[in-house]
Protein backbone atom coordinates (compact mmCIF):
# COMPACT_ATOMS: atom_id res chain seq x y z
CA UNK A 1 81.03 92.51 73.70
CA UNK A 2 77.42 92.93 74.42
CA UNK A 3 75.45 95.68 76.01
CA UNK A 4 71.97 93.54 76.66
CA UNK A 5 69.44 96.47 78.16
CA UNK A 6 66.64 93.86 77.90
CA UNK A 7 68.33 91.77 80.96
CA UNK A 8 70.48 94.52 82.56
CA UNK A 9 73.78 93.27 81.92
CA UNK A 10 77.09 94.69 80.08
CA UNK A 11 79.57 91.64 79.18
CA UNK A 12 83.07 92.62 78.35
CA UNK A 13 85.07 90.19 76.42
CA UNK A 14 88.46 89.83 77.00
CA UNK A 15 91.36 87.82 74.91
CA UNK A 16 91.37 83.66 74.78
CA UNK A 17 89.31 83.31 77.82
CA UNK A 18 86.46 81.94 75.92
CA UNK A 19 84.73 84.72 75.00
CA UNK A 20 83.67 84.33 71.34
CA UNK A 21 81.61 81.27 73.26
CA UNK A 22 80.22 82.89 76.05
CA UNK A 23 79.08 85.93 73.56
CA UNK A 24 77.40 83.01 71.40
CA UNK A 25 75.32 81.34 73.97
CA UNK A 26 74.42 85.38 75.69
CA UNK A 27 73.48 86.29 72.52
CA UNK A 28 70.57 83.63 72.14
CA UNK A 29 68.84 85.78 74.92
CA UNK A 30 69.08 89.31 73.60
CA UNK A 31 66.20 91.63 72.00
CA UNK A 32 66.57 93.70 69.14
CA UNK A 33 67.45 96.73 71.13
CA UNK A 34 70.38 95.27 72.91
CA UNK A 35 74.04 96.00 71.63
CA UNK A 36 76.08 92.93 70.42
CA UNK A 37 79.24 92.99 68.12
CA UNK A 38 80.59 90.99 65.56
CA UNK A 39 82.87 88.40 65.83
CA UNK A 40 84.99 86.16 62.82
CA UNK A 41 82.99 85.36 59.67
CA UNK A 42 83.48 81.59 60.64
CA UNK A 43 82.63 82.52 64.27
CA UNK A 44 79.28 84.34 62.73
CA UNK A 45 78.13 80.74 61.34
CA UNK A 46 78.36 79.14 64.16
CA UNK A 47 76.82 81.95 66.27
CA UNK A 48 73.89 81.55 63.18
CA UNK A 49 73.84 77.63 63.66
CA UNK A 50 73.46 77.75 67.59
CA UNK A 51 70.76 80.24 67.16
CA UNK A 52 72.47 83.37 68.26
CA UNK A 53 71.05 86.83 67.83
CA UNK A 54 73.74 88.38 64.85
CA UNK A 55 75.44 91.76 65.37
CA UNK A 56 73.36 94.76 65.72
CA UNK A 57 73.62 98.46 66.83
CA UNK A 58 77.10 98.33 67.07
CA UNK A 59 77.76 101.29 64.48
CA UNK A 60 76.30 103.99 62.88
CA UNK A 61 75.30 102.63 59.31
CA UNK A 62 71.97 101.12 59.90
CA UNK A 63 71.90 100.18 56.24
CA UNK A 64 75.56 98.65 56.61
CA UNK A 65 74.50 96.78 59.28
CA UNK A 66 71.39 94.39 57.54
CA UNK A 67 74.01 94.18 54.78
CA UNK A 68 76.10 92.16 56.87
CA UNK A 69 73.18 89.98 58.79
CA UNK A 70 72.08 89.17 55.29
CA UNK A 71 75.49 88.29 54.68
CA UNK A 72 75.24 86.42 57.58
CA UNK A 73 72.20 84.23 56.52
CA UNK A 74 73.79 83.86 53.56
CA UNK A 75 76.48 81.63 54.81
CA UNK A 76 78.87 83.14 52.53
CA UNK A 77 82.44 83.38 54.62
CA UNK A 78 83.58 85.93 51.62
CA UNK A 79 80.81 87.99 51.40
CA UNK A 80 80.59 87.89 55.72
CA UNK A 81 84.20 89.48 55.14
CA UNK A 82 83.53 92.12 52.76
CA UNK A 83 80.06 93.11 54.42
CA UNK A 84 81.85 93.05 58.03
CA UNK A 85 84.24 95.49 56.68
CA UNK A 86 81.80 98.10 54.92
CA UNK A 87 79.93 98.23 58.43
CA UNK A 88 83.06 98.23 60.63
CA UNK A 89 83.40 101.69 58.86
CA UNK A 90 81.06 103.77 61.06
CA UNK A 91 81.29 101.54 64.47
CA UNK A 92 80.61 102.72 67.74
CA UNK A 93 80.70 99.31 69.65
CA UNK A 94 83.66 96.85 69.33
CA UNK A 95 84.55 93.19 70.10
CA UNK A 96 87.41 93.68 72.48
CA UNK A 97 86.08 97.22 73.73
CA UNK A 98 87.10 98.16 77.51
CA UNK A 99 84.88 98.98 80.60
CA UNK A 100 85.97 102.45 80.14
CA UNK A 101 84.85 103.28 76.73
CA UNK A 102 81.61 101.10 76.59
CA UNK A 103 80.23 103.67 79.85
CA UNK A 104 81.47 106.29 77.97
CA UNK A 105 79.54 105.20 75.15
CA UNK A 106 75.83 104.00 76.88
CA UNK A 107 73.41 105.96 79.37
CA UNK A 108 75.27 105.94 82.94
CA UNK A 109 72.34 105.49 84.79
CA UNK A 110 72.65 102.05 82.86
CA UNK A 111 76.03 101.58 83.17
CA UNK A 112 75.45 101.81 87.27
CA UNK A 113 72.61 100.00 87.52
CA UNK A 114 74.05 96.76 85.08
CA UNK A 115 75.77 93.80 86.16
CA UNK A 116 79.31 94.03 84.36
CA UNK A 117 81.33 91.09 83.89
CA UNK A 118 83.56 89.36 82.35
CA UNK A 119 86.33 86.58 82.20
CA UNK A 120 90.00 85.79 82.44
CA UNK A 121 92.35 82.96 82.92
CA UNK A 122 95.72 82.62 84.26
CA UNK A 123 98.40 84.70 82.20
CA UNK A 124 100.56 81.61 81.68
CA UNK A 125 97.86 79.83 79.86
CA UNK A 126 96.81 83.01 78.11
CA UNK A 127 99.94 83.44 76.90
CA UNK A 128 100.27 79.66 75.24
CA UNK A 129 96.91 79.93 73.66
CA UNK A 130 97.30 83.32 72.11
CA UNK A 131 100.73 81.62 70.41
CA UNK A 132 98.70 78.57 69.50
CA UNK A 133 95.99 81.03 67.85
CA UNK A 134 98.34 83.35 65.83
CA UNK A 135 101.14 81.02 64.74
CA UNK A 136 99.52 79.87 61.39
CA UNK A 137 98.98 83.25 60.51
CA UNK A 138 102.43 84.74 61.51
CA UNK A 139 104.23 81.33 59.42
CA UNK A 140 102.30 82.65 56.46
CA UNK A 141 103.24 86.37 56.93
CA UNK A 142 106.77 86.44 58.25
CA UNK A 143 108.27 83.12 56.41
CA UNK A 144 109.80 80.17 58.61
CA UNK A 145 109.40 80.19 62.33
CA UNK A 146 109.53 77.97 65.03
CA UNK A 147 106.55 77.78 67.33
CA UNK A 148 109.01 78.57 70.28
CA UNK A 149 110.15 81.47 68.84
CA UNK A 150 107.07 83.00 68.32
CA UNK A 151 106.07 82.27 71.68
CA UNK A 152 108.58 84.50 72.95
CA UNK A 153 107.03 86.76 70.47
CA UNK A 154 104.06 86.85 72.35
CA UNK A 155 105.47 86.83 76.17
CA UNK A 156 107.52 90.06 75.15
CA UNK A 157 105.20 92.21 73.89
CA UNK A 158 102.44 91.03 76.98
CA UNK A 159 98.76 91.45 74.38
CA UNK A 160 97.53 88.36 76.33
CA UNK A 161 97.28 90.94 79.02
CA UNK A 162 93.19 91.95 80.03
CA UNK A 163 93.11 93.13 83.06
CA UNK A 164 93.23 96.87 81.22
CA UNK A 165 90.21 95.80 79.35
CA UNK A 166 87.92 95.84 82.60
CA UNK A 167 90.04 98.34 85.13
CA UNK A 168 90.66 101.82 85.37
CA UNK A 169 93.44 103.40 86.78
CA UNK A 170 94.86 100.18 88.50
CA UNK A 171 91.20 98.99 89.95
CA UNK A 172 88.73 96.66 88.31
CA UNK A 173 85.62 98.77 87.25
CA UNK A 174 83.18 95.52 86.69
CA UNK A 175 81.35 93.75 89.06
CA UNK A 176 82.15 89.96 88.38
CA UNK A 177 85.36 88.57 87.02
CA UNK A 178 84.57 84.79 86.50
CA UNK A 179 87.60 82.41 86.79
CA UNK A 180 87.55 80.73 83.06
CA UNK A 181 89.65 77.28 85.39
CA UNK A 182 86.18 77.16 86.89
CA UNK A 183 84.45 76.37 83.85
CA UNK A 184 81.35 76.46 83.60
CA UNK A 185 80.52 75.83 87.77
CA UNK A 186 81.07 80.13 87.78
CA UNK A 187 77.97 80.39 85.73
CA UNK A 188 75.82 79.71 88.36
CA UNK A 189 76.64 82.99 89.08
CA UNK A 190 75.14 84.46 85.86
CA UNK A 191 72.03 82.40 86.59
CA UNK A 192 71.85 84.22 89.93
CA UNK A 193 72.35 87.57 88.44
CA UNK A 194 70.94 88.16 85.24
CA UNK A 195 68.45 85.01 85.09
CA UNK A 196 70.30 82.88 82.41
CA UNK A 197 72.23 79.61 81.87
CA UNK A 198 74.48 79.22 79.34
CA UNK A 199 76.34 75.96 80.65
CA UNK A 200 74.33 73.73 78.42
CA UNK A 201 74.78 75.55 75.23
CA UNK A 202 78.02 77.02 75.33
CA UNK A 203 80.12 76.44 71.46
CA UNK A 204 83.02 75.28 71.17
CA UNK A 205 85.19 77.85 68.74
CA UNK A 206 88.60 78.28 67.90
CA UNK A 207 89.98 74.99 70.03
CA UNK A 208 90.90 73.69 66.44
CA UNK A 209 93.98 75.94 66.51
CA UNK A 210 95.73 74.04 69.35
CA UNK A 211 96.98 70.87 69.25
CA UNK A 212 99.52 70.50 72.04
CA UNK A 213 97.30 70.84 74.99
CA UNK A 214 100.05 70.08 78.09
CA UNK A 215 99.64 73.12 80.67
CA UNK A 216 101.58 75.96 79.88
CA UNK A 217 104.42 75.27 82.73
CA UNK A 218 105.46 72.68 80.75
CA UNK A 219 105.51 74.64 77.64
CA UNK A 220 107.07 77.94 78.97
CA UNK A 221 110.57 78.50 79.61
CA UNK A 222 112.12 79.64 82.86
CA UNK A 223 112.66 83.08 81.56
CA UNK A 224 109.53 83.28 79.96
């Protein structure tokens, strides 16, 4: 997520609709006063290597905060971790924050006068690449487990689901939601808006975690 008052936008990040990327290549155009939030410790390096601004004035620990940008520049995935934590303590600002509580949480003449976006993709695909992301992890933690059954997993309980993320009470409360199928022709409309293109410079990061790339409606069962 990143509040950037220097160029009068507010980007809300939503779940595997490229956002860790987009929040890369926006953050290479923020000042020092703008809000930004972390992301993984291995997302941090590469952020670091593509000459993104790090995570600042996110929480209330000033202190805890150039811990973990030194931590940062360190390169050190361990210490990221342990640093990330210690300033995650006192946050204000999160990574998967919604519309709602970032206004509630910034000046509302801001907040009015920003441009507020952000992204999503269809739910099927959402779905298949949130299963893709979190089956390692759920193997290690839960024991045996085929990758079908924990895609049912993750159709039941529905947490590929953003569209609370940037809506309140049933409406959408931001101004652009870019189509993340029309990648990257929709950031033109960033350029228009806020003055910046990210197209060229946009990071690849977590695409390592999926290997079966056929489209979802050839992965998901009737029923799901």
């Amino acid at each position: 997520m990143i509040v950037a008052f220097s160029r009068k936008f507010v980007f809300i990040k939503t779940r595997k609709t490229a956002g860790t990327s987009i929040e890369i290549a926006l953050s290479r155009f923020c000042d020092e006063g703008d809000i930004i939030t972390p992301i993984s410790p291995a997302d941090e390096t590469v952020r670091r290597q593509h000459g993104g601004r790090p995570p600042q004035n996110y929480c209330g620990d000033a202190a805890a905060e150039r811990g973990f940008r030194d931590a940062i520049e360190g390169g050190d995935l361990l210490e990221i971790k342990t640093a990330g934590r210690l300033a995650r303590r006192t946050r204000i600002f999160r990574n998967h924050m919604s519309a709602h509580d970032i206004a509630e949480n910034i000046p509302a003449a801001f907040w009015n006068d920003a441009f507020k976006f952000t992204m999503d993709r269809h739910p099927y695909e959402k779905a298949v690449s949130l299963a893709h992301y979190g089956f390692e992890r759920f193997v290690r933690n839960n024991g045996d487990a085929s990758f079908e059954q924990y895609l049912d997993l993750v159709v039941r309980r529905g947490k590929y689901r953003n569209f609370d993320l940037y809506s309140e009470n049933g409406l959408p409360i931001v101004d652009e939601v870019l189509k993340y199928e029309e990648l990257p022709e929709c950031f033109t409309l960033l350029k228009e808006r806020i003055g910046i293109d990210i197209s060229p410079i946009l990071p690849k990061t977590k695409h390592l975690h999926r290997t079966d790339r056929r489209p979802a409606r050839d992965v998901l069962s009737d029923l799901q």
